[in-house]
C-alpha atoms as a PDB file:
ATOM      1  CA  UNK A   1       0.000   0.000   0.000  1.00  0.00           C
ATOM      2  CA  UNK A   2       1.221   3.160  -1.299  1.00  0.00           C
ATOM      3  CA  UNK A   3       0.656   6.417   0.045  1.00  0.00           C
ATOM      4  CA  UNK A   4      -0.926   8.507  -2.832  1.00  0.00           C
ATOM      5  CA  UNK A   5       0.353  12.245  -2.429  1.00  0.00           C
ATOM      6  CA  UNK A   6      -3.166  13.258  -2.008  1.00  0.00           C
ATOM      7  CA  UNK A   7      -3.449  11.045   1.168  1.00  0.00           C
ATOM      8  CA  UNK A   8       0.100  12.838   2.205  1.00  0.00           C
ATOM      9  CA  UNK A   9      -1.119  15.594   1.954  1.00  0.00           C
ATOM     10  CA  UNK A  10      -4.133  15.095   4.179  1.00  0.00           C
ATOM     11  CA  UNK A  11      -2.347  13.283   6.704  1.00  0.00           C
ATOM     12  CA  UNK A  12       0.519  15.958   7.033  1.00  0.00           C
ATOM     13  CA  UNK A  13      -2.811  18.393   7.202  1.00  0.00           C
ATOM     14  CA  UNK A  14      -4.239  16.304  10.013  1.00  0.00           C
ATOM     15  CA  UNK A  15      -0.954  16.601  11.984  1.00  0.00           C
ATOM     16  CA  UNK A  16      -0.245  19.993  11.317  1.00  0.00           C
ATOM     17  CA  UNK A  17      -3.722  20.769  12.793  1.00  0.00           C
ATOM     18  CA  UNK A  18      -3.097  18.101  15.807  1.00  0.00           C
ATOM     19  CA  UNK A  19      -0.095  19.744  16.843  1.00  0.00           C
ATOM     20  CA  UNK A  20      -1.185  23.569  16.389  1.00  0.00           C
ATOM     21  CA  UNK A  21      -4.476  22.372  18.409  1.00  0.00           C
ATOM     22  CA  UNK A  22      -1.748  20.834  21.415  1.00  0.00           C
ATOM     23  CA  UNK A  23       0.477  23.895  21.287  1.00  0.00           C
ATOM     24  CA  UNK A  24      -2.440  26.009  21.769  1.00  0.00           C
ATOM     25  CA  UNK A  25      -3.988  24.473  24.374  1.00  0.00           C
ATOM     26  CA  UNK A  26      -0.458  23.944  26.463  1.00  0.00           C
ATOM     27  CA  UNK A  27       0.218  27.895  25.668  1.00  0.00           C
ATOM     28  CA  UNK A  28      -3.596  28.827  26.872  1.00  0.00           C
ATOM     29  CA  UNK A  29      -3.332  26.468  30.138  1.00  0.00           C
ATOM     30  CA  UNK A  30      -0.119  28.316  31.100  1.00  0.00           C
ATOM     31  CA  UNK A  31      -1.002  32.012  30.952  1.00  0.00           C
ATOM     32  CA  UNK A  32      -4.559  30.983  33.111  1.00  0.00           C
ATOM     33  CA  UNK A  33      -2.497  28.450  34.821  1.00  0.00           C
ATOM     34  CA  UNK A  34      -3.710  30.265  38.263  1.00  0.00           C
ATOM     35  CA  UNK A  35      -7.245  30.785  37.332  1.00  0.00           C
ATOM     36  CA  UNK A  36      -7.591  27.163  35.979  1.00  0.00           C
ATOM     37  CA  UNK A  37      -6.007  26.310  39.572  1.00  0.00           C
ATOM     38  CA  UNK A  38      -8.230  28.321  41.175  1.00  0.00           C
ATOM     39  CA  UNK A  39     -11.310  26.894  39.655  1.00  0.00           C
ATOM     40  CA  UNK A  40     -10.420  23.143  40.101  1.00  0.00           C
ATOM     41  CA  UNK A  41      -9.514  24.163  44.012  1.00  0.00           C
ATOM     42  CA  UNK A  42     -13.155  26.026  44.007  1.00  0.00           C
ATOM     43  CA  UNK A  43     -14.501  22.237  42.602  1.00  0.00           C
ATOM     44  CA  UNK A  44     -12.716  20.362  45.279  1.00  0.00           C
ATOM     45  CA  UNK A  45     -10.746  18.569  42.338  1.00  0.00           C
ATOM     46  CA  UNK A  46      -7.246  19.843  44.371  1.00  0.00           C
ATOM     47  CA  UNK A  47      -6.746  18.468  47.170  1.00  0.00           C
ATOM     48  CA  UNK A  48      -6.043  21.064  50.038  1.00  0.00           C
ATOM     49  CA  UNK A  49      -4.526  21.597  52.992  1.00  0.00           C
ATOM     50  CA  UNK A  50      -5.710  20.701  56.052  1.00  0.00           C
ATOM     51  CA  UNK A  51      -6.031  23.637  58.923  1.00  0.00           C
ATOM     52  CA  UNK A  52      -4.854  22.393  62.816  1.00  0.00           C
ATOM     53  CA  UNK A  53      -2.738  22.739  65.579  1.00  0.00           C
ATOM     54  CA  UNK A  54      -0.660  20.066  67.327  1.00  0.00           C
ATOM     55  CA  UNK A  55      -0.743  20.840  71.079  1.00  0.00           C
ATOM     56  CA  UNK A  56       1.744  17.806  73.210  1.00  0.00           C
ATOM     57  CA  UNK A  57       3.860  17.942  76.195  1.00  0.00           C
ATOM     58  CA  UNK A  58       7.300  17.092  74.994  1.00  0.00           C
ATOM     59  CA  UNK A  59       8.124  13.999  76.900  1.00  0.00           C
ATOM     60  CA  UNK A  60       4.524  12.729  77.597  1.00  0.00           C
ATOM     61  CA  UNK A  61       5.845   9.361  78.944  1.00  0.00           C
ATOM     62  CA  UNK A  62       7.665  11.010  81.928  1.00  0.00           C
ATOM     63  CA  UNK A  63       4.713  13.358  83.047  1.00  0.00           C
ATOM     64  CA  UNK A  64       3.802  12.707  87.050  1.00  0.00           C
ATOM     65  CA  UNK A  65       0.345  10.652  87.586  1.00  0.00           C
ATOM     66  CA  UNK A  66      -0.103  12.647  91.078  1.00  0.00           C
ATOM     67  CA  UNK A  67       1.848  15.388  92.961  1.00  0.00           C
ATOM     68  CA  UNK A  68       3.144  15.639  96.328  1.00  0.00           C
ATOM     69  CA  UNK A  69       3.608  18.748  98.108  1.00  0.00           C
ATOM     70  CA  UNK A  70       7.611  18.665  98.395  1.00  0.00           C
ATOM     71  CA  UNK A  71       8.208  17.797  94.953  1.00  0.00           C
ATOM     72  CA  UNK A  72       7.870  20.313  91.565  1.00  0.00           C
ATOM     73  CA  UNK A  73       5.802  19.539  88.662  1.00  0.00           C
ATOM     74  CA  UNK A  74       7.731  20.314  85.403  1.00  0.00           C
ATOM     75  CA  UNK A  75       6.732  19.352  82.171  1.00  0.00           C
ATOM     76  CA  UNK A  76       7.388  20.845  78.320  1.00  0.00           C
ATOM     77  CA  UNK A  77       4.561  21.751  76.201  1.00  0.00           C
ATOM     78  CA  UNK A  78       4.321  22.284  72.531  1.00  0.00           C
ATOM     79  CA  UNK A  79       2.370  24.602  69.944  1.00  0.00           C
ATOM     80  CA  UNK A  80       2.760  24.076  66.776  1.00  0.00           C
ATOM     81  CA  UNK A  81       1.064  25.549  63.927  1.00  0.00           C
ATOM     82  CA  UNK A  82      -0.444  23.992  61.059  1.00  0.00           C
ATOM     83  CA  UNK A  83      -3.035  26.582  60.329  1.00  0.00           C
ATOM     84  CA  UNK A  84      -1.393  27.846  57.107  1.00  0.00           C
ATOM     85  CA  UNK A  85      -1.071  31.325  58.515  1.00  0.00           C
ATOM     86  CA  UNK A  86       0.632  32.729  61.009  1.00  0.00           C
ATOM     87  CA  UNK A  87      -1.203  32.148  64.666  1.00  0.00           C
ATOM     88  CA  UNK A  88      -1.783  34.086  67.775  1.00  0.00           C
ATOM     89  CA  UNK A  89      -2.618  31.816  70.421  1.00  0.00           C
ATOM     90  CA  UNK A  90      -3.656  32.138  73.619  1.00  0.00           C
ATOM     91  CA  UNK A  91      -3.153  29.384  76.697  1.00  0.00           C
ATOM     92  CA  UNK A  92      -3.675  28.934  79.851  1.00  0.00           C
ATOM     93  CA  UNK A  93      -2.398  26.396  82.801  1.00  0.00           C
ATOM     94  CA  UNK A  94      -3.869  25.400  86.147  1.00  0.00           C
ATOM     95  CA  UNK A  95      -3.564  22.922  88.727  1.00  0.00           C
ATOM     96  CA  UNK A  96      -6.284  21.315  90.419  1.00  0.00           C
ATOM     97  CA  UNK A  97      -5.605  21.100  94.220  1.00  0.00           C
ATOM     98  CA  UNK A  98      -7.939  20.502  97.089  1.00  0.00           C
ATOM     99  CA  UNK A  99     -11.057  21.288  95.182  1.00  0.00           C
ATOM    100  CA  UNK A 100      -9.597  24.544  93.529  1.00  0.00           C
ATOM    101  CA  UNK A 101      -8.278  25.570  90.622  1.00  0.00           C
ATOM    102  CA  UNK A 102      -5.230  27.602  90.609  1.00  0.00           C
ATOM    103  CA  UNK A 103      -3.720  29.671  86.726  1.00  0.00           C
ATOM    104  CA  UNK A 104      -0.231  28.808  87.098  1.00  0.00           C
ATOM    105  CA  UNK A 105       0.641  30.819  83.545  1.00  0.00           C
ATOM    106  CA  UNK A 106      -1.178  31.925  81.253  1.00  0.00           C
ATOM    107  CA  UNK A 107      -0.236  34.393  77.962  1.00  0.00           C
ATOM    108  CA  UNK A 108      -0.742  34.676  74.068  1.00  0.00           C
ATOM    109  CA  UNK A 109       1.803  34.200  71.988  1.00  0.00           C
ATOM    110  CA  UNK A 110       2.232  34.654  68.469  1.00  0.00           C
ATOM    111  CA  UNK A 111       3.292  31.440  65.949  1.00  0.00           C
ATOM    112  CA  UNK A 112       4.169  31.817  62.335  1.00  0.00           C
ATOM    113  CA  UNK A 113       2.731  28.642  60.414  1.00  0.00           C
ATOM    114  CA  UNK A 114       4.720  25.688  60.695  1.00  0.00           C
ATOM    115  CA  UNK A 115       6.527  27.074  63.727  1.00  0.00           C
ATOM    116  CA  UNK A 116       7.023  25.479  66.870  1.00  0.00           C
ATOM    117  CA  UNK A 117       6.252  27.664  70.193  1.00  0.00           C
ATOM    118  CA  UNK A 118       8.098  25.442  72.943  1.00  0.00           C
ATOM    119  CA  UNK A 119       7.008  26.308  76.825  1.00  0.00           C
ATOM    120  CA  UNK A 120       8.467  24.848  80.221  1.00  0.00           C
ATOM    121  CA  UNK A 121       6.528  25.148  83.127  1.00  0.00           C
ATOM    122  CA  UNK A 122       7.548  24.347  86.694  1.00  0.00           C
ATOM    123  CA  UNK A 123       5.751  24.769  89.893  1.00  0.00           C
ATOM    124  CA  UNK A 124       4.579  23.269  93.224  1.00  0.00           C
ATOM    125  CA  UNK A 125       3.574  26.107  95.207  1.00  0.00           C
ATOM    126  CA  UNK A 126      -0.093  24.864  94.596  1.00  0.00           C
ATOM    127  CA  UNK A 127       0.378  21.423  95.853  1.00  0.00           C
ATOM    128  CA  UNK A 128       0.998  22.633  99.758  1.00  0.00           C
ATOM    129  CA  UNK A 129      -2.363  22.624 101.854  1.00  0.00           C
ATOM    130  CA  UNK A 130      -0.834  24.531 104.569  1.00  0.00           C
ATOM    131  CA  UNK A 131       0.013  27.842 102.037  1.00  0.00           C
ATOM    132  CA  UNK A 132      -3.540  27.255 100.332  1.00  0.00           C
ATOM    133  CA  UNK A 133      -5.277  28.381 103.581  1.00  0.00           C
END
């Protein structure tokens, strides 16, 4: 089977117009590259990121199960923030003694996203029944 010039012709039309058709399209998705991501994010065809904050105490294995009144309570506690923005957070520690609750600290602090606010506390004036009264 012999290609007839005719059928050469057409063919090398067909391509020409496949290509020019593919270059278009590949020049028109990169100058609206951000509105046609934009539009598939809108359609929940993008995945996207997911908003939090991780809040731990650093060495949660070694934190006290009770409290005596001649020993401190330390531990190390953690912000960090996922929120995809920078933060400003606010916290606030107690201690539950005798039936009361006592703030130990308590402040805001500001986080840039995907920064780590790290925060030791230490304290056992709260655990004494005799200063309590």
């Amino acid at each position: 089977m012999h290609l007839t010039i005719k059928r050469l012709c057409k063919l090398t039309s067909l391509f020409s117009i496949g290509v020019t058709v593919v270059v278009g399209m590949l020049i028109f998705f990169n100058l609206n590259r951000v509105s046609l991501y934009n539009e598939l994010v809108t359609l929940d065809l993008i995945p996207k990121s997911e908003k939090f904050t991780e809040l731990y105490f650093n060495d949660s294995t070694h934190l006290p199960t009770s409290a005596t009144s001649n020993r401190a309570i330390s531990f190390i506690f953690v912000i960090h923030n996922l929120e995809t923005v920078d933060y400003q957070y606010t916290y606030e520690v107690f201690v539950n003694a005798h039936g009361a609750r006592h703030i130990v600290d308590s402040s805001n602090v500001f986080v840039k996203n995907n920064r780590y606010y790290v925060k030791r506390e230490k304290f056992n004036r709260f655990l004494d029944r005799r200063r309590m009264k």
